[in-house]
Protein backbone atom coordinates (compact mmCIF):
# COMPACT_ATOMS: atom_id res chain seq x y z
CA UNK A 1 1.58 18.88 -13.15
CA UNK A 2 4.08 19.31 -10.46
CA UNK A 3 6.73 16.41 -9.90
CA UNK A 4 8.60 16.61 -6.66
CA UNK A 5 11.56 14.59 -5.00
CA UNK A 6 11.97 15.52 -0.86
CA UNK A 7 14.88 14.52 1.25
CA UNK A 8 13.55 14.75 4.97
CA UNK A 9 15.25 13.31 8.07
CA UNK A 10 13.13 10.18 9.42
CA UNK A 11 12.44 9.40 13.18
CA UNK A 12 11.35 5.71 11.92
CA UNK A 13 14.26 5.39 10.30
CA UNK A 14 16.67 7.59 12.18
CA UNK A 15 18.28 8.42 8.67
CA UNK A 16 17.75 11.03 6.07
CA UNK A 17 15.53 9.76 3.58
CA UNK A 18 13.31 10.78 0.07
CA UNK A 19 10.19 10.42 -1.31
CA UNK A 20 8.52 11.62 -4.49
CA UNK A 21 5.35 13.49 -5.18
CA UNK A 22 3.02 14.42 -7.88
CA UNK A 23 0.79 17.15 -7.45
CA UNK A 24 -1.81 18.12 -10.06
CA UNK A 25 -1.59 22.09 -11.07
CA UNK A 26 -3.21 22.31 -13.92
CA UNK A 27 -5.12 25.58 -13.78
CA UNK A 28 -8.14 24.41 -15.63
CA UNK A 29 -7.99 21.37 -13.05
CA UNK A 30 -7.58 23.92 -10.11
CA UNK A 31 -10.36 25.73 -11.63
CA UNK A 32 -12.87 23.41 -12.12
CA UNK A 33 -11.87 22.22 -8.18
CA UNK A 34 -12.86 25.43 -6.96
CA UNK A 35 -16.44 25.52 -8.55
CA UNK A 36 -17.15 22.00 -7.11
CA UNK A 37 -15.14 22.52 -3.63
CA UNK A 38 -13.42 19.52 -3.69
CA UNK A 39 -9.58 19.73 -1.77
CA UNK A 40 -7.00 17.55 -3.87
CA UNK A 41 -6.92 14.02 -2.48
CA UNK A 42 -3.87 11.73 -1.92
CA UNK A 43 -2.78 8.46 -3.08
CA UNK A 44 -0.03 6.72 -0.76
CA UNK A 45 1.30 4.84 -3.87
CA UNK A 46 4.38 1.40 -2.59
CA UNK A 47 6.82 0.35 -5.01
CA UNK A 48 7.11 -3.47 -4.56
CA UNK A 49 10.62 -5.73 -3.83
CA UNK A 50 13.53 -4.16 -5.74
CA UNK A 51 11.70 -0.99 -6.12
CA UNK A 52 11.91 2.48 -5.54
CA UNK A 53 9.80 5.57 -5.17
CA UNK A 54 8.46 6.47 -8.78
CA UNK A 55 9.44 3.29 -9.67
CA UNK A 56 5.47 2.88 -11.36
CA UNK A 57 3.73 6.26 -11.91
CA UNK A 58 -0.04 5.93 -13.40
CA UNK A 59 0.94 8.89 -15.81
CA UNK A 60 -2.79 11.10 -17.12
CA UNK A 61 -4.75 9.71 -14.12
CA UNK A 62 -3.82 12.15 -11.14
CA UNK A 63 -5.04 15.30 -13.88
CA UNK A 64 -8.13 13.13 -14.47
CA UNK A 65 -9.41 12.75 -11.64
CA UNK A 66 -7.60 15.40 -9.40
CA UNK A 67 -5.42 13.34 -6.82
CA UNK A 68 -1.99 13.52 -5.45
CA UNK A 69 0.49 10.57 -5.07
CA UNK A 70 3.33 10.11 -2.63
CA UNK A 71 5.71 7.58 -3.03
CA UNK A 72 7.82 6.33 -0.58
CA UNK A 73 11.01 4.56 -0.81
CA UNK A 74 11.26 1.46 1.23
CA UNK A 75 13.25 -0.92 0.46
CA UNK A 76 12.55 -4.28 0.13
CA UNK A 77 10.74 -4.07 3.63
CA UNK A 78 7.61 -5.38 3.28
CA UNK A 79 6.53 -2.02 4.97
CA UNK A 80 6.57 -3.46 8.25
CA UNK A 81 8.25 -2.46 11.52
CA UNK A 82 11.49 -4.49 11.74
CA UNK A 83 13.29 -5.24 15.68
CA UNK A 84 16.43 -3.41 14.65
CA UNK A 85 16.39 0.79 15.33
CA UNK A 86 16.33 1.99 11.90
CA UNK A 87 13.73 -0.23 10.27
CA UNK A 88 10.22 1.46 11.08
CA UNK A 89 8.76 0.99 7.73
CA UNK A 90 5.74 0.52 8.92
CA UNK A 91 5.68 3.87 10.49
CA UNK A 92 7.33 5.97 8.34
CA UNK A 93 4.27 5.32 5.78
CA UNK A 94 1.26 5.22 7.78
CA UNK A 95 2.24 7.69 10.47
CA UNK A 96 5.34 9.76 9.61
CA UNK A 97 5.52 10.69 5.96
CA UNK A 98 1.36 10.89 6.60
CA UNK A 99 1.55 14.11 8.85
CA UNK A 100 4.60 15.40 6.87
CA UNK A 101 2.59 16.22 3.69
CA UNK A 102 -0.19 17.61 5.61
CA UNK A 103 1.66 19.99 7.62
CA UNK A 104 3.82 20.98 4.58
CA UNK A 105 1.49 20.73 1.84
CA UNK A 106 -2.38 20.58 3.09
CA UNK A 107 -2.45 17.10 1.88
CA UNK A 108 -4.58 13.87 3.08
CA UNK A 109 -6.30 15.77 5.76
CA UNK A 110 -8.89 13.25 6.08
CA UNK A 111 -9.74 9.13 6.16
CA UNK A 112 -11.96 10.40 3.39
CA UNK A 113 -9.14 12.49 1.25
CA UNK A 114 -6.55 9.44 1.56
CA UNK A 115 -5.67 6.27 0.13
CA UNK A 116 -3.03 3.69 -0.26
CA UNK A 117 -2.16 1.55 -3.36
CA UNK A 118 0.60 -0.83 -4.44
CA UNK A 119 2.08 -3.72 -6.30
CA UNK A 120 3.76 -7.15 -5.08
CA UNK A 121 5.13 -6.48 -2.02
CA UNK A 122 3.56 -2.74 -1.98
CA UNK A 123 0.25 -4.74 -2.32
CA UNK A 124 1.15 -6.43 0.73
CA UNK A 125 2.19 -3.21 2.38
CA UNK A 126 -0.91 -1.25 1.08
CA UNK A 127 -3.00 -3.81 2.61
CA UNK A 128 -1.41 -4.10 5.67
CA UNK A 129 -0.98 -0.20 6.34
CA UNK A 130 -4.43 0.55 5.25
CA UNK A 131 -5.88 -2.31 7.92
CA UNK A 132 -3.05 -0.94 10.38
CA UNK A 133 -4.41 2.70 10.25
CA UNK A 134 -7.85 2.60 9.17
CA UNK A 135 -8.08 5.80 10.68
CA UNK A 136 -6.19 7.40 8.14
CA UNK A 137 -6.75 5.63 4.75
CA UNK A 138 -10.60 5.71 3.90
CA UNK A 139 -9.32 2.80 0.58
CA UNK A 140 -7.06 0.39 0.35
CA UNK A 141 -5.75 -0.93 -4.03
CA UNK A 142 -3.76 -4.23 -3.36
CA UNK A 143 -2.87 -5.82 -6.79
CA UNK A 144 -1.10 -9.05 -6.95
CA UNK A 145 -0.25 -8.96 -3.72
CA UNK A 146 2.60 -10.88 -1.89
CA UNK A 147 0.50 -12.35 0.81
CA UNK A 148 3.31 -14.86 1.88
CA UNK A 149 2.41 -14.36 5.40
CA UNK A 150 1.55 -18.56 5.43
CA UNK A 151 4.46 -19.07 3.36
CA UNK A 152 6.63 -17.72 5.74
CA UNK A 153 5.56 -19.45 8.64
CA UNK A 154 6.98 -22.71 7.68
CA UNK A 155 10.20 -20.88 6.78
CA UNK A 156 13.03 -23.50 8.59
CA UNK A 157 16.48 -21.60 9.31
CA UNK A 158 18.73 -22.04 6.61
CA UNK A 159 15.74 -22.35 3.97
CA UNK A 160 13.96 -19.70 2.60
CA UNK A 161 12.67 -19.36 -1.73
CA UNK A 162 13.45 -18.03 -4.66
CA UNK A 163 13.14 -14.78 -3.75
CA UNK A 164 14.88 -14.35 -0.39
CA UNK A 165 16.32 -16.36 1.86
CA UNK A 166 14.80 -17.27 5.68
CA UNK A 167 16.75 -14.53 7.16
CA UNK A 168 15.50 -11.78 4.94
CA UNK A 169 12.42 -12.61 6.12
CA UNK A 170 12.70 -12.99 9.97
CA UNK A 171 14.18 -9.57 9.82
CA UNK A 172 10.90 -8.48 7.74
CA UNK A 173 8.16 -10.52 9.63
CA UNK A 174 10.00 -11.37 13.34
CA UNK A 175 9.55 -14.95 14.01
CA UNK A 176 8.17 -17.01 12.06
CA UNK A 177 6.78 -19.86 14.24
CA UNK A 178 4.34 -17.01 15.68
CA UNK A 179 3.76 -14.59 12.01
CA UNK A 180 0.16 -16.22 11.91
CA UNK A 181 -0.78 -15.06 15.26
CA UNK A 182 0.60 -11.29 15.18
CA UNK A 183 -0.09 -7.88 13.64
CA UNK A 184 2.19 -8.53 11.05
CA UNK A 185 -0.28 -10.70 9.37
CA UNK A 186 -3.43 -8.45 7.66
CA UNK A 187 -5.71 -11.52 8.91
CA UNK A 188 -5.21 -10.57 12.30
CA UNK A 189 -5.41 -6.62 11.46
CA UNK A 190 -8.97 -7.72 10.03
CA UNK A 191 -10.15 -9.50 13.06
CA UNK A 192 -9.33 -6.81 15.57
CA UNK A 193 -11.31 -4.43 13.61
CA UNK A 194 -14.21 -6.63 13.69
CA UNK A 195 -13.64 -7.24 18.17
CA UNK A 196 -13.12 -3.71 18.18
CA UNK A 197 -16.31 -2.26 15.86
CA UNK A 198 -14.08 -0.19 13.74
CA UNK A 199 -14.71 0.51 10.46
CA UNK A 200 -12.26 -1.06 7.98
CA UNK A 201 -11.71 0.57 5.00
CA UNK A 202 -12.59 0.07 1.19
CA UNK A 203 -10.59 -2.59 -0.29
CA UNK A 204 -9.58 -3.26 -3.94
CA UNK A 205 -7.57 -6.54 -4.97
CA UNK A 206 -6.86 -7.43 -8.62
CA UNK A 207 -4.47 -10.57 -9.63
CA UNK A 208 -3.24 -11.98 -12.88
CA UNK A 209 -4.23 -15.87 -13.85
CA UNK A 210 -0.66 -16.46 -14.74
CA UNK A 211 0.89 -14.62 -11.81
CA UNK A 212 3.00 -16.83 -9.22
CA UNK A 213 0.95 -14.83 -6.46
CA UNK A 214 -2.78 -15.89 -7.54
CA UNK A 215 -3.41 -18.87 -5.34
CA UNK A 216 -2.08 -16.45 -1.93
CA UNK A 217 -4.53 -13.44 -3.38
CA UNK A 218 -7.05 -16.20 -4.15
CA UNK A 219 -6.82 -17.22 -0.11
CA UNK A 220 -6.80 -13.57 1.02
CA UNK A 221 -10.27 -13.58 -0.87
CA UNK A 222 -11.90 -16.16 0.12
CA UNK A 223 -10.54 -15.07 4.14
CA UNK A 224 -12.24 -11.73 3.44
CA UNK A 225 -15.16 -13.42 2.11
CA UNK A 226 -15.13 -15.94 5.02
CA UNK A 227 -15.53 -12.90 7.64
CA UNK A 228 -17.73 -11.15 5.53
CA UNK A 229 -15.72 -8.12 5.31
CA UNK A 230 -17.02 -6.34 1.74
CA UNK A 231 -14.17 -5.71 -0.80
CA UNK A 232 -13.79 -5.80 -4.69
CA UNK A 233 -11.71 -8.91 -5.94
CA UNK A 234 -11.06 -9.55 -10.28
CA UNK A 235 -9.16 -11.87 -11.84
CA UNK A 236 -7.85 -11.82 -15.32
CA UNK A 237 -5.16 -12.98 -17.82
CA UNK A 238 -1.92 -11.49 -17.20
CA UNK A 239 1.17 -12.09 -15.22
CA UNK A 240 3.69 -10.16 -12.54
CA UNK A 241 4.58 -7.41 -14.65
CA UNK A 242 3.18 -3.35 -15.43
CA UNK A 243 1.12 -4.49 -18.10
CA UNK A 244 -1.31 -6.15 -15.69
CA UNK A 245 -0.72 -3.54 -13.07
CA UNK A 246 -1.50 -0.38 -15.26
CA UNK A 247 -4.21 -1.99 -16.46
CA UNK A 248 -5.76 -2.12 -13.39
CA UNK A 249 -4.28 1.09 -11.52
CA UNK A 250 -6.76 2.54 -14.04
CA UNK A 251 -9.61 0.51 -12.81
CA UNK A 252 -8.84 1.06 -9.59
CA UNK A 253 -8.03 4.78 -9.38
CA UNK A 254 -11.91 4.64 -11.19
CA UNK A 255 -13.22 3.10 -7.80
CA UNK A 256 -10.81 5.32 -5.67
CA UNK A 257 -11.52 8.96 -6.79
CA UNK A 258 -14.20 8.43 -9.60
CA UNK A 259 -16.90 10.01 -7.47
């Protein structure tokens, strides 16, 4: 197994900026690929608030099942496109660092060969990338997601929670007397797919019954379920930490690249 860290100048970001790879190499791996003709596949894998690229890794899994992940660095951004030049988050993941590892390295070539995963506030951003680009990531692994969207929306100036304060997140989401009705919010992503007849991709949520983020993953459920767009949704003991979230990185990575 190959383990990479890039430096590459960013557009979105107008900075120079890294991201880390892992690349099955295993010969027996490469070997058995060739027999069955399948081309590695990619996992888009989003650290979540405080994080970093390799900040979770799902070590044995990539040789397993024969996928590649690329993790980004991106702050505590929510991976959304922020007003101020510089803050393209959005774009740097689903556009950006997509074509970079498929014109260096042959990766993600298709809807079909990529997919996005993450935790907390990479759930969020895995979510929202995945609906903002459905052309580009066939599945979409949110687990314990911070769907805050509604929570932010009756952020006053000079409030915010425990986590951040209000104008953390009106640089993150833009205003939010109007979060609910833009593309900021995945609910919105989902609808236009629907107008438009596009296909939206293959979505996997997980949440622990003792995380803080259960009852906004438990709405985001029963929103998907409300416009009858199919997905995968489990709940089970277990709070906002890796022991939940490697539990069910394995599960999910099953439903990902198991076939």
């Amino acid at each position: 197994m190959a383990y990479f860290r890039i430096e590459y100048f960013s557009n979105a970001l107008r900075r120079t900026t890294s991201f880390e790879m892992l690349i099955p190499n295993d010969p027996r791996a490469e070997a058995a690929a060739e027999v069955e003709g399948k081309p590695i596949r990619t996992l888009f894998l989003l650290h979540g608030y405080t994080g970093n690229a390799g900040n979770w890794v799902p070590w044995g899994l990539p040789e397993k099942y024969r996928f590649a992940i690329v993790m980004p660095t991106a702050e505590n951004s929510f991976y959304l496109n922020g007003e101020a030049t510089g803050r393209a988050y959005q774009t740097m993941v689903g556009e950006e660092l997509v074509d970079y590892v498929r014109k260096t390295f042959g990766l993600a070539k298709t809807r079909e060969e990529t997919c996005i995963a993450g935790l907390s506030m990479g759930g969020f951003g895995a979510l929202h990338t995945g609906l903002a680009y459905p052309d580009t990531f066939g599945k979409i692994t949110a687990l314990s997601s911070a769907l805050i969207v509604h929570e932010v929306a009756t952020m006053q100036p000079g409030g915010g929670n425990g986590v951040a304060n209000y104008a953390y997140y009106r640089e993150c989401f833009g205003d939010p007397e109007t979060v609910l009705e833009r593309d900021v919010n995945p609910e919105v992503l989902i609808r236009k797919l629907k107008a438009a007849g596009k296909k939206i991709p293959g979505i996997y949520m997980a949440c622990g019954t003792e995380d803080f983020l259960l009852e906004n993953n438990r709405q985001m459920h029963v929103f998907l379920n409300a416009e009858q767009v199919p997905h995968q949704y489990y709940e089970s003991t277990g709070q906002h930490d890796m022991v939940f979230w490697q539990e069910y990185i394995a599960k999910a990575v099953e439903w990902m690249f198991g076939s």
